[in-house]
Protein backbone atom coordinates (compact mmCIF):
# COMPACT_ATOMS: atom_id res chain seq x y z
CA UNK A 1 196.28 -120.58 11.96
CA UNK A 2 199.17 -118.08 11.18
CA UNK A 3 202.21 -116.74 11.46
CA UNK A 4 205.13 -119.57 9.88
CA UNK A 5 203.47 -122.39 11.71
CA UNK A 6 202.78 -125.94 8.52
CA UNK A 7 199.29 -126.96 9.08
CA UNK A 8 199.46 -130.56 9.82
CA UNK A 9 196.57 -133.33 8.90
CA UNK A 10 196.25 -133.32 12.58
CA UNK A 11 195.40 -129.90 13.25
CA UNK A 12 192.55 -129.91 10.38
CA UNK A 13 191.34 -133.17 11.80
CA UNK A 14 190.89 -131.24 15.33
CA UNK A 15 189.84 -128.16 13.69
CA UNK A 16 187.02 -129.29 11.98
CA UNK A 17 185.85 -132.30 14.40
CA UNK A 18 186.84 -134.91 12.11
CA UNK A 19 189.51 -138.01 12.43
CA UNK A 20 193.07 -137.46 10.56
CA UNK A 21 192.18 -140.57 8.41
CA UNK A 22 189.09 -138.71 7.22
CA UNK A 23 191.11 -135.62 6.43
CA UNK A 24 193.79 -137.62 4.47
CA UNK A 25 191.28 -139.45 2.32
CA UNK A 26 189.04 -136.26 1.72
CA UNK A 27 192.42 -134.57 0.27
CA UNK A 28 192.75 -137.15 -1.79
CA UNK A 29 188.86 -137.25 -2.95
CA UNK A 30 188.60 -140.94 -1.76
CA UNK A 31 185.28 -142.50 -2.49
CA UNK A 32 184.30 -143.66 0.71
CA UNK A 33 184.08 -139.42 1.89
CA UNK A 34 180.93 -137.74 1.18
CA UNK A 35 181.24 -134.69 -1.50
CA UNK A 36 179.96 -132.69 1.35
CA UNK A 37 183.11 -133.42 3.88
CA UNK A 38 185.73 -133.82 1.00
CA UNK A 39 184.60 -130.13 -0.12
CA UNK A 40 184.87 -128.84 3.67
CA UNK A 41 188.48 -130.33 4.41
CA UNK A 42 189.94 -128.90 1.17
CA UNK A 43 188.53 -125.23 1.51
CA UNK A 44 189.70 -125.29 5.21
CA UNK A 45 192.86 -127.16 4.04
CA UNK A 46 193.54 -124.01 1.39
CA UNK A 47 192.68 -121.80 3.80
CA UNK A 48 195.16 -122.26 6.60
CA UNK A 49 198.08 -123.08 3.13
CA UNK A 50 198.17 -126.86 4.13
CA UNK A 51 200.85 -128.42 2.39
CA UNK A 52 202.03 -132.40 2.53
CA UNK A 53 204.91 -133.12 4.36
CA UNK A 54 206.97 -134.24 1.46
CA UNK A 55 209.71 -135.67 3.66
CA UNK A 56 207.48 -137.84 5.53
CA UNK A 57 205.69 -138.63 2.16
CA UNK A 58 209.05 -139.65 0.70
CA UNK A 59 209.97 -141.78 3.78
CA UNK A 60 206.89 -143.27 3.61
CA UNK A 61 207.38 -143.99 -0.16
CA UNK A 62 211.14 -144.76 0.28
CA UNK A 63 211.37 -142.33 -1.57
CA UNK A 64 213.22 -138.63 -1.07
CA UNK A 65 210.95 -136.98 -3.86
CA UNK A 66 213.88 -135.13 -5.06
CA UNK A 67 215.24 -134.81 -9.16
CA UNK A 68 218.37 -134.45 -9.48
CA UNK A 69 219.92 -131.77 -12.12
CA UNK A 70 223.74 -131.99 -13.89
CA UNK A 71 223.83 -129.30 -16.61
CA UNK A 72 226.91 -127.55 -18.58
CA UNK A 73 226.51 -124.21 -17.62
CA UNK A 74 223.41 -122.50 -16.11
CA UNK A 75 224.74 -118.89 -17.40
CA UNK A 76 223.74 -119.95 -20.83
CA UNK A 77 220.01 -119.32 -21.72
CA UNK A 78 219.54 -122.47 -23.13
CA UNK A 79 219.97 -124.53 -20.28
CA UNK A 80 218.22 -121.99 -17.67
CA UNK A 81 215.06 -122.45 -20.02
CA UNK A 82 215.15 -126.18 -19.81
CA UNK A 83 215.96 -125.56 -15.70
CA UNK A 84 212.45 -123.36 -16.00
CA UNK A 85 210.11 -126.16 -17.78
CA UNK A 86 211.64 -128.94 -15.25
CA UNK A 87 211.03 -127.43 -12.38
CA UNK A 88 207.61 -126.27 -13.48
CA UNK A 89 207.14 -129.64 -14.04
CA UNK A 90 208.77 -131.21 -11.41
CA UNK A 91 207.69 -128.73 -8.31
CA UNK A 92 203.47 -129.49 -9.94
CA UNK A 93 204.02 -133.15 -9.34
CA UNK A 94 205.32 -132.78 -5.99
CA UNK A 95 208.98 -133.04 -6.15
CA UNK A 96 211.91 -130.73 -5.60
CA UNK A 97 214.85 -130.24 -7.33
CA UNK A 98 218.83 -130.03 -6.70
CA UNK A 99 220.71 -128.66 -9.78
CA UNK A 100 224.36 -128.81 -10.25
CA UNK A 101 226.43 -127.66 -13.12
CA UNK A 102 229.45 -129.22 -14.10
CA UNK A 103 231.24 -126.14 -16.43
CA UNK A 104 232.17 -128.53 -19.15
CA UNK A 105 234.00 -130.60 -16.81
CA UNK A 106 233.93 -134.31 -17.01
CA UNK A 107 236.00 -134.63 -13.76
CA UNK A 108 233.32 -132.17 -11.98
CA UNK A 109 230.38 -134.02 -13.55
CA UNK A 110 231.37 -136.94 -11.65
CA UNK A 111 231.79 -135.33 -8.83
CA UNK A 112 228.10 -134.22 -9.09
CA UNK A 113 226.35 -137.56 -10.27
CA UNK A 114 228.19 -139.17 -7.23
CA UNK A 115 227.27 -136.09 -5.09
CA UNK A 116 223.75 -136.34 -5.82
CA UNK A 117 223.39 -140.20 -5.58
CA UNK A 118 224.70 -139.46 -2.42
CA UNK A 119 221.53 -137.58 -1.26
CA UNK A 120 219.30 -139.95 -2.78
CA UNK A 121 217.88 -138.49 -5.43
CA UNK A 122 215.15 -140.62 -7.04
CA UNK A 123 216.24 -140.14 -10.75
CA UNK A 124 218.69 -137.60 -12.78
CA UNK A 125 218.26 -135.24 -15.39
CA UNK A 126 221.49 -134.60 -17.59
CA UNK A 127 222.93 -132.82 -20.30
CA UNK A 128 226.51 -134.06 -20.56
CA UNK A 129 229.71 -131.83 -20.69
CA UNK A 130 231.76 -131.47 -23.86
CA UNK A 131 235.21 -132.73 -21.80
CA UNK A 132 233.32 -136.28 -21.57
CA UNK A 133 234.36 -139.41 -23.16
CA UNK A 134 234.10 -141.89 -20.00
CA UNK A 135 230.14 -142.37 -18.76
CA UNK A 136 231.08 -145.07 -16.35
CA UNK A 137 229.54 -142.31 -13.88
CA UNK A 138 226.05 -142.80 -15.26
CA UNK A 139 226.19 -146.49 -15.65
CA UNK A 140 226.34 -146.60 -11.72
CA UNK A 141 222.91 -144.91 -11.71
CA UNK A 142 221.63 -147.59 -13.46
CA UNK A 143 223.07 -149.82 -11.07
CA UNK A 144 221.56 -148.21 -8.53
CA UNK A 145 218.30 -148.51 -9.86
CA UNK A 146 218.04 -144.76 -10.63
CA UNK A 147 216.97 -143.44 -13.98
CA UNK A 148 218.02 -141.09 -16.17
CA UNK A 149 217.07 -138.82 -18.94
CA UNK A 150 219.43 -137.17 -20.93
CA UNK A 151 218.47 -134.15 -22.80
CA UNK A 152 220.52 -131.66 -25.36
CA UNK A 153 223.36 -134.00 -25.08
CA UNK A 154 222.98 -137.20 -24.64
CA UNK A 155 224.66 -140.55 -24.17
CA UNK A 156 225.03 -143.26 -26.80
CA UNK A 157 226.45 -145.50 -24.42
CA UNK A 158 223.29 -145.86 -22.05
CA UNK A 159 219.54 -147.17 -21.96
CA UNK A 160 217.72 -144.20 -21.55
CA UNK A 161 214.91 -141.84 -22.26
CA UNK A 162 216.27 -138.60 -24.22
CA UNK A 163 214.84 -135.46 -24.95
CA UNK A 164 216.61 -133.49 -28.15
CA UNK A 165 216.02 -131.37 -30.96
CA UNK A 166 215.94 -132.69 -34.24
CA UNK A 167 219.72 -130.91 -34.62
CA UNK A 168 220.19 -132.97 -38.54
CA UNK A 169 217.12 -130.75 -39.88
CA UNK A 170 217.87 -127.61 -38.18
CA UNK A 171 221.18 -127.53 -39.03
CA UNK A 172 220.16 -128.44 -42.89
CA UNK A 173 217.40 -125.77 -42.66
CA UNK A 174 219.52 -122.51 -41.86
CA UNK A 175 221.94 -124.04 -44.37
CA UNK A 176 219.77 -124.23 -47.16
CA UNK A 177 218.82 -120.96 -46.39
CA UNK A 178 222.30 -119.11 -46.94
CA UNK A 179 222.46 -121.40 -50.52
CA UNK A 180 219.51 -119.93 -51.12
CA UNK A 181 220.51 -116.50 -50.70
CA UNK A 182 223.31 -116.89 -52.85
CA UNK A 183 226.06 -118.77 -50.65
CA UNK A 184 228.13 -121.39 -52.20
CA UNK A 185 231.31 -121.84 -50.09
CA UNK A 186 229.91 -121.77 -46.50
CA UNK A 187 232.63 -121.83 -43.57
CA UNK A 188 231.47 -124.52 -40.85
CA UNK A 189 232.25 -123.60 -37.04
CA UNK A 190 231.35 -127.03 -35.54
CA UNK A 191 231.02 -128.47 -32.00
CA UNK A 192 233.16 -131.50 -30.93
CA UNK A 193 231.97 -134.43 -32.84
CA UNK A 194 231.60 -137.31 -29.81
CA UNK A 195 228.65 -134.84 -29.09
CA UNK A 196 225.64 -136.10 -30.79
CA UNK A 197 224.87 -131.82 -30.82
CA UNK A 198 227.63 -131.54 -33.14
CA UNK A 199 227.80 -134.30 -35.08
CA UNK A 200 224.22 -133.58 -36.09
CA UNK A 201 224.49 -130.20 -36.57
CA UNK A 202 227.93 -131.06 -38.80
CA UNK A 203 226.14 -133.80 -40.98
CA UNK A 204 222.92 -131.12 -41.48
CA UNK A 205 225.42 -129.05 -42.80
CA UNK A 206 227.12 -131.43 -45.25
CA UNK A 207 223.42 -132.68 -46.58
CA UNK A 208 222.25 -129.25 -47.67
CA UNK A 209 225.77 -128.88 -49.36
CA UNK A 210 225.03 -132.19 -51.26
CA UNK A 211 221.09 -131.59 -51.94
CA UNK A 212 222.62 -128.05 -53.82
CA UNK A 213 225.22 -130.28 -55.61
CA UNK A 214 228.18 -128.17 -53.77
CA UNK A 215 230.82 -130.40 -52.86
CA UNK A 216 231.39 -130.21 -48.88
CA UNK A 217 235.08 -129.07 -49.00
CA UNK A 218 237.43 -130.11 -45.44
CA UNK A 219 239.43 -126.82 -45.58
CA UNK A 220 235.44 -124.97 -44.89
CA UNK A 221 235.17 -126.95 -41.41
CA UNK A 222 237.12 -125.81 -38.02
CA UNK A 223 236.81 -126.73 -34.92
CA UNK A 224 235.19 -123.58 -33.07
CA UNK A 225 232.30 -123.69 -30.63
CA UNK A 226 233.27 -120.45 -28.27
CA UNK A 227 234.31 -117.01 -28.73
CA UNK A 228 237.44 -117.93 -26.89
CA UNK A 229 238.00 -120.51 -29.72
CA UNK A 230 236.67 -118.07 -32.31
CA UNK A 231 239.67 -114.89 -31.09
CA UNK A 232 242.54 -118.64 -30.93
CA UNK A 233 241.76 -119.53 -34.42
CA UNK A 234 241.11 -115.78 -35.85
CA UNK A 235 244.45 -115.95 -38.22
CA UNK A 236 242.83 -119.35 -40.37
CA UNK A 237 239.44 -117.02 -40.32
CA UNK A 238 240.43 -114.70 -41.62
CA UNK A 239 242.81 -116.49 -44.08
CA UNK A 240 239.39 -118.39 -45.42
CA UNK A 241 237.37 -115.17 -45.30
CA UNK A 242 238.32 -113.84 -48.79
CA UNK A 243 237.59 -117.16 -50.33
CA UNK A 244 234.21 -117.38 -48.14
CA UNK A 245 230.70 -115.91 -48.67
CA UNK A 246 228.77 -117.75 -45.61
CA UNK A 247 229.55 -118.40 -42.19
CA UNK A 248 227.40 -121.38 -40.22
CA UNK A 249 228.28 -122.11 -36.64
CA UNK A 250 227.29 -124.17 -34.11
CA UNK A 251 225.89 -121.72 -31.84
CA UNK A 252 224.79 -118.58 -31.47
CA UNK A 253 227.96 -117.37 -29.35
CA UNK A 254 230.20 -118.26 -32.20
CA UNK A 255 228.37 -116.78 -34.64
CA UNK A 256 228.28 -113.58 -32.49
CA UNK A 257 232.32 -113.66 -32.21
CA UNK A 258 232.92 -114.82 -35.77
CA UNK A 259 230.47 -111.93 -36.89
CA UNK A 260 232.58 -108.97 -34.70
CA UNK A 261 235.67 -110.94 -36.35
CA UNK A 262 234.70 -110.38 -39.89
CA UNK A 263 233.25 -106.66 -39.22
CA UNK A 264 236.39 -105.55 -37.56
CA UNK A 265 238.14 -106.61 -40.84
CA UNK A 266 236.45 -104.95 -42.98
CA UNK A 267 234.05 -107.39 -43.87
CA UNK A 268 230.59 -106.15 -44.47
CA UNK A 269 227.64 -108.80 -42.93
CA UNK A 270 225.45 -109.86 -44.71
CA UNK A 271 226.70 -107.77 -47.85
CA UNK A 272 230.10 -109.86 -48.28
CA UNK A 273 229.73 -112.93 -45.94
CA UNK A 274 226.41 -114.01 -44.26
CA UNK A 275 226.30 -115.12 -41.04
CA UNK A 276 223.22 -117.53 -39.51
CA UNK A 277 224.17 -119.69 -35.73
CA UNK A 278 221.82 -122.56 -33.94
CA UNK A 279 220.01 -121.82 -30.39
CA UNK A 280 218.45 -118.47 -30.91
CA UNK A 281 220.03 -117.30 -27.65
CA UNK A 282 218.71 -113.32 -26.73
CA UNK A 283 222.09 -112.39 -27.88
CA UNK A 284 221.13 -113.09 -31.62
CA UNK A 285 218.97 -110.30 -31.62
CA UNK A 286 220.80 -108.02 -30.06
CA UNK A 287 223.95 -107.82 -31.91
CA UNK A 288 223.94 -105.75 -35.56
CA UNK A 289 222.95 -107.21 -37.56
CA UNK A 290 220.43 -109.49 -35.59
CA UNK A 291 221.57 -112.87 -36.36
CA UNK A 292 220.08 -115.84 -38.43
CA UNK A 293 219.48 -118.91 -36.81
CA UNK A 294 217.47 -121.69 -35.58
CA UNK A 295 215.10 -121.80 -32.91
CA UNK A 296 215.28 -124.57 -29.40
CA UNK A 297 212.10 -125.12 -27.64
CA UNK A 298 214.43 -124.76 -23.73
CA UNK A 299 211.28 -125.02 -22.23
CA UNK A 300 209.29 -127.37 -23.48
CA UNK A 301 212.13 -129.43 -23.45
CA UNK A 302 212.53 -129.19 -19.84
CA UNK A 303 209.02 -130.03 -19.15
CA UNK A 304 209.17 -132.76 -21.34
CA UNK A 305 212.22 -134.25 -20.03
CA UNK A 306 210.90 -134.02 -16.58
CA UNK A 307 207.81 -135.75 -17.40
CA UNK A 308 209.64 -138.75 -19.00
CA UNK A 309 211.24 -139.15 -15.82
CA UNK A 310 208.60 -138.95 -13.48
CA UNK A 311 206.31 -141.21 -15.33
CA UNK A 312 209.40 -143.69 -14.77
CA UNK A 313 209.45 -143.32 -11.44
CA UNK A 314 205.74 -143.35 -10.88
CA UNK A 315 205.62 -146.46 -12.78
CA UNK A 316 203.51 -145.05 -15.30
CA UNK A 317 206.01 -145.49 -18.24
CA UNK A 318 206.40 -147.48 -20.98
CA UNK A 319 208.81 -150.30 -20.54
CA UNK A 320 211.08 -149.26 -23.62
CA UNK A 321 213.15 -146.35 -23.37
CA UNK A 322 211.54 -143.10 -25.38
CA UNK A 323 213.77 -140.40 -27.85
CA UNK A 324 211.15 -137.35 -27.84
CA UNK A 325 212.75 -135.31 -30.66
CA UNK A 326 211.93 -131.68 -31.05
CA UNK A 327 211.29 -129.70 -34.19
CA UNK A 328 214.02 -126.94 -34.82
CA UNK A 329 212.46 -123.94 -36.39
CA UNK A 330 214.30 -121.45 -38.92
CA UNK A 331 214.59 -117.76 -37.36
CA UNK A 332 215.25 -115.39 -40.25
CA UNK A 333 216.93 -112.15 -39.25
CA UNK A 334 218.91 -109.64 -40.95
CA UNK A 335 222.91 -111.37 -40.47
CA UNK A 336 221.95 -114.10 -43.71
């Protein structure tokens, strides 16, 4: 066979001289097929790029064999890593994959989750937007019987398997690394705090304060987790940047704009004010100097995440919801 034409069970069945029963089971290495005919269908099966018809699989199944995605922002490299180790994941087990991205937006997150419960996905993946407060959204998954796992940034509010990195210790980690180096009062860009992402990362922070006996000190802590927010709130930078000699944000984008900030005021990096972010995004080794900061496993996370879920639908999971928690590792450049 060529050309575009999708083999079918049928026309390997006719091909060789065998029944389309015989094929099917021989795919599947079913005991009752000799070694000898199981071998035959799959090498002719390869060779003409026989593929299950997943649609007829999934109607079969009642199932559509389809994940769906909702993600903040697929730009990022964070979250296009993750998008890499699900659909690795996903596409080997058989299933496809319809991502959406909801650009912080809790009124366009809804939009999706109701969008892709529309096409019948057969569970969610989700890393919620910073803008949401209400997950009413995700409780009508449940109630439609579909699972979810959240990953990155998850939901307190719902049952669920969750897929994170241990945000506390990393946090602490690059922390304790700029006290180590000499830092005593650190300035603290942090996240919003309903987000377990920056609540952990803000309460890592405080603990390696308090381990080094320095007193975590309110005026030391603004609200900043974009460059955008970094340029608004440049004036109270600035003001605390004489009276500063580290800087830890949130992410590696604010720690990029915050470092630019501080240069372009004659602030020498890491000579008068270390910097060190959280994500170890490409850009923190290509700005000067190459940033400090703390290492997410997008990938594996993905994968894992995916796995979780499929498992669950597969029936192949355990009955109580799972929090896989990865390590955060400390990436030592030349900013801290």
């Amino acid at each position: 066979m060529s050309g575009f034409t999708q083999a079918s069970i049928q026309d390997i069945a006719k091909a060789l001289g065998v029944s389309p029963s015989t094929v099917s089971r021989a795919l599947k290495n079913h005991p009752d097929i000799s070694e000898k005919t199981c071998k035959m269908v799959q090498e002719y099966a390869q060779k003409v790029h026989y593929r299950p018809n997943v649609f007829a699989l999934g109607l079969k199944q009642r199932r559509s064999m389809t994940i769906g995605i909702i993600i903040p922002e697929i730009i990022h490299h964070f979250f296009s890593s993750v998008l890499s180790g699900i659909e690795d994941m996903a596409y080997g087990k058989g299933y496809r994959v319809m991502i959406c991205q909801s650009n912080e937006n809790h009124i366009r997150e809804v939009i999706n989750m109701q969008a892709l419960l529309d096409h019948r996905v057969d569970g969610l993946i989700v890393s919620v937007s910073k803008s949401t407060l209400d997950f009413s959204h995700f409780k009508k998954a449940g109630d439609q019987q579909v699972p979810v796992v959240f990953f990155d940034r998850t939901c307190d509010e719902i049952d669920s398997d969750r897929v994170v990195t241990n945000d506390f210790e990393g946090a602490r980690m690059v922390v304790s690394h700029l006290i180590k180096r000499g830092c005593r009062n650190i300035l603290h860009l942090a996240g919003p705090q309903h987000l377990n992402v920056g609540r952990e990362r803000y309460n890592g922070y405080v603990q390696a304060l308090r381990d080094a006996g320095i007193k975590p000190k309110s005026n030391l802590v603004i609200k900043c987790d974009t460059p955008s927010k970094v340029e608004y709130r440049r004036s109270i930078i600035l003001s605390r940047a004489p009276g500063i000699d580290g800087v830890f944000a949130v992410n590696d984008f604010s720690a990029a704009a915050v470092m630019r900030l501080l240069q372009e005021n004659g602030f020498d990096i890491p000579g008068n004010i270390a910097v060190a972010g959280f994500g170890d995004d490409p850009l923190a080794s290509m700005v000067r100097p190459a940033l400090t900061t703390v290492e997410q496993r997008g990938y594996d996370m993905g994968r894992e995440s995916a796995r979780l879920l499929i498992n669950r639908l597969d029936g192949n999971a355990k009955k109580e919801f799972q929090t896989r928690i990865f390590p955060a590792f400390l990436k030592v450049r030349e900013s801290a």
